[in-house]
N, C-alpha and C. Protein backbone atom coordinates (compact mmCIF):
# COMPACT_ATOMS: atom_id res chain seq x y z
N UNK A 1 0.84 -1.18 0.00
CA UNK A 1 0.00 0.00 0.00
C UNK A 1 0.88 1.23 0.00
N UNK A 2 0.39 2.68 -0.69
CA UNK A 2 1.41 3.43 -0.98
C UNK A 2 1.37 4.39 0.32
N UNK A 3 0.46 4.47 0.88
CA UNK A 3 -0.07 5.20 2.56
C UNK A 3 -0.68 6.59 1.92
N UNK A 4 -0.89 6.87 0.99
CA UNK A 4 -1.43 8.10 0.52
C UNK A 4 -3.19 8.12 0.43
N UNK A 5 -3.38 8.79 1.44
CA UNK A 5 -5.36 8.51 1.06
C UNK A 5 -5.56 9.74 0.12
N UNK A 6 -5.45 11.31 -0.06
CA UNK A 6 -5.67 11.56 -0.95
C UNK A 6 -4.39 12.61 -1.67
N UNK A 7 -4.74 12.83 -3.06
CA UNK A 7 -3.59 14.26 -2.99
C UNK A 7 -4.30 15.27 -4.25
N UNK A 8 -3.96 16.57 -4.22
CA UNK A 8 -4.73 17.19 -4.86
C UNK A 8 -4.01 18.37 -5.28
N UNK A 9 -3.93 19.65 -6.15
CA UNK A 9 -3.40 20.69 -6.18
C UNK A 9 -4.00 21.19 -5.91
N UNK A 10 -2.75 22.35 -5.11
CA UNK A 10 -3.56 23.36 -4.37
C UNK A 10 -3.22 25.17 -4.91
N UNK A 11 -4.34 25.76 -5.12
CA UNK A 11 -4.22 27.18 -5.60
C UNK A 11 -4.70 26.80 -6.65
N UNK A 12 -4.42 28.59 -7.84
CA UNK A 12 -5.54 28.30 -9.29
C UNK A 12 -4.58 27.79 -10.13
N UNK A 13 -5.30 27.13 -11.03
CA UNK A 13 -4.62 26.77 -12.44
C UNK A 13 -4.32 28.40 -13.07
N UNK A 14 -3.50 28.29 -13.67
CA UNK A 14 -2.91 29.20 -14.51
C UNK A 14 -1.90 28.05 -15.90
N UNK A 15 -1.71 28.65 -16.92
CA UNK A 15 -1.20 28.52 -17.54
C UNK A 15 0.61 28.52 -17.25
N UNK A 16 1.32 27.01 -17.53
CA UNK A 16 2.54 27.55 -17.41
C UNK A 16 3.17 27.74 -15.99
N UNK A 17 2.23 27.64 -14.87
CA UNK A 17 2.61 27.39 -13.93
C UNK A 17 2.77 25.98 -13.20
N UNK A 18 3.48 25.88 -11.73
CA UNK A 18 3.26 25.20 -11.11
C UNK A 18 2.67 25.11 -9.91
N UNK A 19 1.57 24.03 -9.88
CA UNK A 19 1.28 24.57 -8.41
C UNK A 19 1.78 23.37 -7.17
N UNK A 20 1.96 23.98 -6.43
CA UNK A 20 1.64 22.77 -5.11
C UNK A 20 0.82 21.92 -5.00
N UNK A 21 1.27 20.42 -4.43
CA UNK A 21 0.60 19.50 -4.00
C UNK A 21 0.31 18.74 -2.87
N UNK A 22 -0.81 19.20 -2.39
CA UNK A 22 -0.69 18.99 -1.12
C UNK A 22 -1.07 16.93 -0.78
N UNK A 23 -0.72 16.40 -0.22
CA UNK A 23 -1.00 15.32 0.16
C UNK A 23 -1.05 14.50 1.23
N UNK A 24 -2.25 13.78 1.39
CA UNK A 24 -2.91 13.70 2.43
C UNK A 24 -2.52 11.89 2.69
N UNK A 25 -1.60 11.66 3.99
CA UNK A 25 -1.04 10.36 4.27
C UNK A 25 -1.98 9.66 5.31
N UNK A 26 -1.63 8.08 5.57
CA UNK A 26 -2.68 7.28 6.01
C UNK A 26 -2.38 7.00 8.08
N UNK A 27 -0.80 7.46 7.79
CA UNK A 27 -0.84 7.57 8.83
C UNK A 27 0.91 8.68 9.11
N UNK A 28 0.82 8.93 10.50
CA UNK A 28 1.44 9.78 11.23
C UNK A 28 3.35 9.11 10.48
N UNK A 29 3.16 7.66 10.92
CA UNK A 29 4.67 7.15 10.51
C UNK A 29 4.90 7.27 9.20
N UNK A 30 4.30 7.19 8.53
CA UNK A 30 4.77 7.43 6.67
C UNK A 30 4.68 9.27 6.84
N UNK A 31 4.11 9.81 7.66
CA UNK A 31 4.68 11.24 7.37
C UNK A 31 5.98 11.42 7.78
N UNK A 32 6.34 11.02 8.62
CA UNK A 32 7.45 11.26 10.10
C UNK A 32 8.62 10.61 8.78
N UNK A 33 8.30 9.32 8.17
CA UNK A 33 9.37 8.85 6.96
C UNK A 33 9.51 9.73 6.08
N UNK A 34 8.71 9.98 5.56
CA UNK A 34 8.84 11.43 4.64
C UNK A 34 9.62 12.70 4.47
N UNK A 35 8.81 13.31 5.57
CA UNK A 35 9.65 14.43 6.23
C UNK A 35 11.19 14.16 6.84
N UNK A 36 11.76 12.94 7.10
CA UNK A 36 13.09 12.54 7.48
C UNK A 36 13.61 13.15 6.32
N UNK A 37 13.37 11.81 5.15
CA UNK A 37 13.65 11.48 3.83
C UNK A 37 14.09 13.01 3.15
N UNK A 38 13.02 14.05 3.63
CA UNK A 38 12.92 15.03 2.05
C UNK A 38 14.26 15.47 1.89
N UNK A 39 15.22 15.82 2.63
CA UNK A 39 16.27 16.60 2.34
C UNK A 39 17.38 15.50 1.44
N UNK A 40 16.85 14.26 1.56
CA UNK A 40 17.53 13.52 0.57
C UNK A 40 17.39 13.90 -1.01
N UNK A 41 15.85 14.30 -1.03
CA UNK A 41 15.26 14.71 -2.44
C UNK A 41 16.33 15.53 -3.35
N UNK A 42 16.82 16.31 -2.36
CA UNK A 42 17.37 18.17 -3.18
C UNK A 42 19.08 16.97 -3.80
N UNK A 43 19.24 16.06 -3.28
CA UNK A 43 20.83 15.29 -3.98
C UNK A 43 20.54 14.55 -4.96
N UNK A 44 18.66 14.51 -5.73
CA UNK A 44 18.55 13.91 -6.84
C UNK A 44 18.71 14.62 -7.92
N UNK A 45 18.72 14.06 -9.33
CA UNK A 45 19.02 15.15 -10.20
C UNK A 45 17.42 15.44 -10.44
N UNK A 46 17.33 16.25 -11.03
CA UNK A 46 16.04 16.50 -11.84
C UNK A 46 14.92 17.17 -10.65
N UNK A 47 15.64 16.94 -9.16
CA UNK A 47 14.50 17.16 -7.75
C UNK A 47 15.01 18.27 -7.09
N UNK A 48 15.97 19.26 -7.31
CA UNK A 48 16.82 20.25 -6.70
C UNK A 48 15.58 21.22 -6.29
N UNK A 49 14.59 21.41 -6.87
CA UNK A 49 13.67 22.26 -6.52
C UNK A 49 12.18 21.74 -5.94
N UNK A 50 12.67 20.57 -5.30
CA UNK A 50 11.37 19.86 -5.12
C UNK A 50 11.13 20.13 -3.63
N UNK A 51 10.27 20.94 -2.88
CA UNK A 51 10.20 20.93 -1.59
C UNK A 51 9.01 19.96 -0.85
N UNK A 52 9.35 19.34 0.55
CA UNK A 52 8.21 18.96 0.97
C UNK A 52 8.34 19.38 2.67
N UNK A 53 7.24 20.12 2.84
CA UNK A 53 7.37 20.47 4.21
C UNK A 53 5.73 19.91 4.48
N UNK A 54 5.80 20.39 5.79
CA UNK A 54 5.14 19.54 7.12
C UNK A 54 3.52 20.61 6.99
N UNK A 55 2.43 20.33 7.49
CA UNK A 55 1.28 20.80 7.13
C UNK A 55 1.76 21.97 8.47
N UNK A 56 1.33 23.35 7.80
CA UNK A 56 2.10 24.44 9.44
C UNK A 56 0.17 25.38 9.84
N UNK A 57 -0.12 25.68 10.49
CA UNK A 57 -1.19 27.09 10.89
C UNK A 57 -0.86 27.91 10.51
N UNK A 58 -2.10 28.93 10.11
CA UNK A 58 -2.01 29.95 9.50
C UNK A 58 -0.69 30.90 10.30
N UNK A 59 -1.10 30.55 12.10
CA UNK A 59 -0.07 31.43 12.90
C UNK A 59 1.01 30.65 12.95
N UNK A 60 1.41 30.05 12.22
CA UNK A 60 2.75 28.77 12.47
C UNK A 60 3.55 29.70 10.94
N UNK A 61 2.54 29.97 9.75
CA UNK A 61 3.28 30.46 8.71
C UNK A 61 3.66 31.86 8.77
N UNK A 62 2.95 32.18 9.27
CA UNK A 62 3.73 33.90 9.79
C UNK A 62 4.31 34.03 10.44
N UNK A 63 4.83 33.44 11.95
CA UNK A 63 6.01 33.10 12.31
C UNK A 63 6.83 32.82 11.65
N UNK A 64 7.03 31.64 10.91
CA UNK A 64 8.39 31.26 9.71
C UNK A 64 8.85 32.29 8.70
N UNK A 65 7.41 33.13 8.28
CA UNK A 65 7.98 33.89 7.46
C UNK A 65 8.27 35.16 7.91
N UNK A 66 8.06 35.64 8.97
CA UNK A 66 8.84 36.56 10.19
C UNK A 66 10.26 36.03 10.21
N UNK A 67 10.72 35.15 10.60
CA UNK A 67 11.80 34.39 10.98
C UNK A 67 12.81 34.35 9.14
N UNK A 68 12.43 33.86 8.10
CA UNK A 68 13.04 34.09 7.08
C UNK A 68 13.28 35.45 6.99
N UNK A 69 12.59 36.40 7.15
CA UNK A 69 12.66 37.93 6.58
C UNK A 69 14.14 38.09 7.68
N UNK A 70 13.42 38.15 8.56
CA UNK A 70 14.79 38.40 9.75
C UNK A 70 16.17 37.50 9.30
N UNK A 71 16.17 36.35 9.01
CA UNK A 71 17.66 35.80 8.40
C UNK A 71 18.05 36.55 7.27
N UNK A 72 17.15 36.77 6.00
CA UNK A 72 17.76 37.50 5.27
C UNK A 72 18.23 38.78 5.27
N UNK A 73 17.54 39.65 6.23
CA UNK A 73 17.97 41.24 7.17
C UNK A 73 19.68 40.29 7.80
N UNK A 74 19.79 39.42 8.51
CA UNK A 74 21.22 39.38 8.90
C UNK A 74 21.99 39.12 7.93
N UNK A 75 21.60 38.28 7.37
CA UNK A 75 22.60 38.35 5.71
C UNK A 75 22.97 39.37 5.42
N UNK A 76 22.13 40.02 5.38
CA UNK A 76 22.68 41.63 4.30
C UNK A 76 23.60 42.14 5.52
N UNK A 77 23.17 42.02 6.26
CA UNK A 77 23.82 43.23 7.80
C UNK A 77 25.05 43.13 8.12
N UNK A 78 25.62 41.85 8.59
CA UNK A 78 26.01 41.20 8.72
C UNK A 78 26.80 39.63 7.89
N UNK A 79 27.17 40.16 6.46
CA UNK A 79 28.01 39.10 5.58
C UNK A 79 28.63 38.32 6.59
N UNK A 80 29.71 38.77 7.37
CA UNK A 80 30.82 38.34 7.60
C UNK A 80 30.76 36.98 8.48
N UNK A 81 29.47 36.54 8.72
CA UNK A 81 28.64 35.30 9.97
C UNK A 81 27.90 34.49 8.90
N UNK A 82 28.26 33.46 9.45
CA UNK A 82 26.71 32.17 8.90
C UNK A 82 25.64 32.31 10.06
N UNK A 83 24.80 32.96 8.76
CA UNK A 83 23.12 32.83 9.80
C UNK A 83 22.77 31.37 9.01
N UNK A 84 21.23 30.83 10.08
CA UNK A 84 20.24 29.82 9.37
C UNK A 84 19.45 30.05 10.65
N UNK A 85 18.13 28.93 9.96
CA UNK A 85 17.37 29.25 11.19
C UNK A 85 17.59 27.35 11.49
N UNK A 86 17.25 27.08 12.43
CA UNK A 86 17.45 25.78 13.39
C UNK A 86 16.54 25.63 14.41
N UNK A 87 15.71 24.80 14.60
CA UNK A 87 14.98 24.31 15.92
C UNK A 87 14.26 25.57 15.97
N UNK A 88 13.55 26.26 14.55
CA UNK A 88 12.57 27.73 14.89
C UNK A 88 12.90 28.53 15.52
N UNK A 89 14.38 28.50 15.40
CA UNK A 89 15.49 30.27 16.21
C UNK A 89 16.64 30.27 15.18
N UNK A 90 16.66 31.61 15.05
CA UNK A 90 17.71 32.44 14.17
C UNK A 90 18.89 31.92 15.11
N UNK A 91 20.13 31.25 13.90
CA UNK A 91 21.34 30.81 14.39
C UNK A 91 22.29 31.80 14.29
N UNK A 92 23.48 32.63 14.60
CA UNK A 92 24.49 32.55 13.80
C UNK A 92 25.70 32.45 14.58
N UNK A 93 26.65 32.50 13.35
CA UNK A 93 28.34 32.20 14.08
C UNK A 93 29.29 32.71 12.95
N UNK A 94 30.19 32.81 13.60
CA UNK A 94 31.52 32.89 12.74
C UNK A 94 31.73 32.39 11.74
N UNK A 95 32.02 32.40 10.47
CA UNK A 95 31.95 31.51 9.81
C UNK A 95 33.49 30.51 10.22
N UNK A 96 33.10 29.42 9.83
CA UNK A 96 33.86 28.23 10.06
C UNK A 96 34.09 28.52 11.86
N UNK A 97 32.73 28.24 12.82
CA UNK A 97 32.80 27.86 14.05
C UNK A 97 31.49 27.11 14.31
N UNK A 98 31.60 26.82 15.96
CA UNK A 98 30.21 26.73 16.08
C UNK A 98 29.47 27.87 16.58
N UNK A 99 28.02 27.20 16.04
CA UNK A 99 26.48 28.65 16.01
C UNK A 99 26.35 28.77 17.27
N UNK A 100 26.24 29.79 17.47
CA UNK A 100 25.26 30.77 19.28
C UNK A 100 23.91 31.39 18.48
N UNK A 101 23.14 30.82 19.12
CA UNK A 101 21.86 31.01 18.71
C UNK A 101 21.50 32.65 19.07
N UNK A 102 21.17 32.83 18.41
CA UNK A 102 20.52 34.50 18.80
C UNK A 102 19.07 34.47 19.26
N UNK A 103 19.37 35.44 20.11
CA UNK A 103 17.66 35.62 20.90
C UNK A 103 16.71 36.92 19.65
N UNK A 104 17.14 36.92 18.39
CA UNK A 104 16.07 37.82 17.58
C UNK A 104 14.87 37.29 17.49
N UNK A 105 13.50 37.94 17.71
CA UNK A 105 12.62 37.13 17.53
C UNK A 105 11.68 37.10 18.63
């Protein structure tokens, strides 16, 4: 069995585009496999742009995208550090050390 009960695109058709697909699993452990798995995806050829993330709340996606805006503000600010975000907190460090998490946010 493939564990997928349904899957569907999501947003409008347009011409020439792509849309998202959202898909709906049979149980919790084939998600939890999944979501391990995805970052394996981006080392296939032809899948470099293939994302799969986790179903988030409306207030779960404005947080993240609070949190991206703010990494890319340290990027610019701040070249000279590796930012990322980790465990839903802005990281950064020296480059070539280890990260001290920053309290931005």
């Amino acid at each position: 069995s493939s564990g997928i009960n349904a899957e569907y695109g999501v947003g409008t058709k347009r011409d020439n585009a792509i849309r998202p697909v959202k898909i709906t699993l049979k149980s919790i452990d084939h998600v939890n496999q999944i979501l391990r798995n995805a970052k394996i995806l981006h080392t296939k050829t032809g899948y470099s742009g293939i994302y799969i993330c986790p179903d988030r709340t409306a207030e779960q996606r404005k947080a993240d995208k609070r949190l991206w805006e703010q990494l890319k503000t340290k990027r610019k600010t701040e070249p000279e550090k590796d930012h990322r975000i980790q465990n839903g907190r802005l990281v950064s460090s020296e480059k070539d050390s280890k990260p001290a998490v920053s309290n931005v946010g």
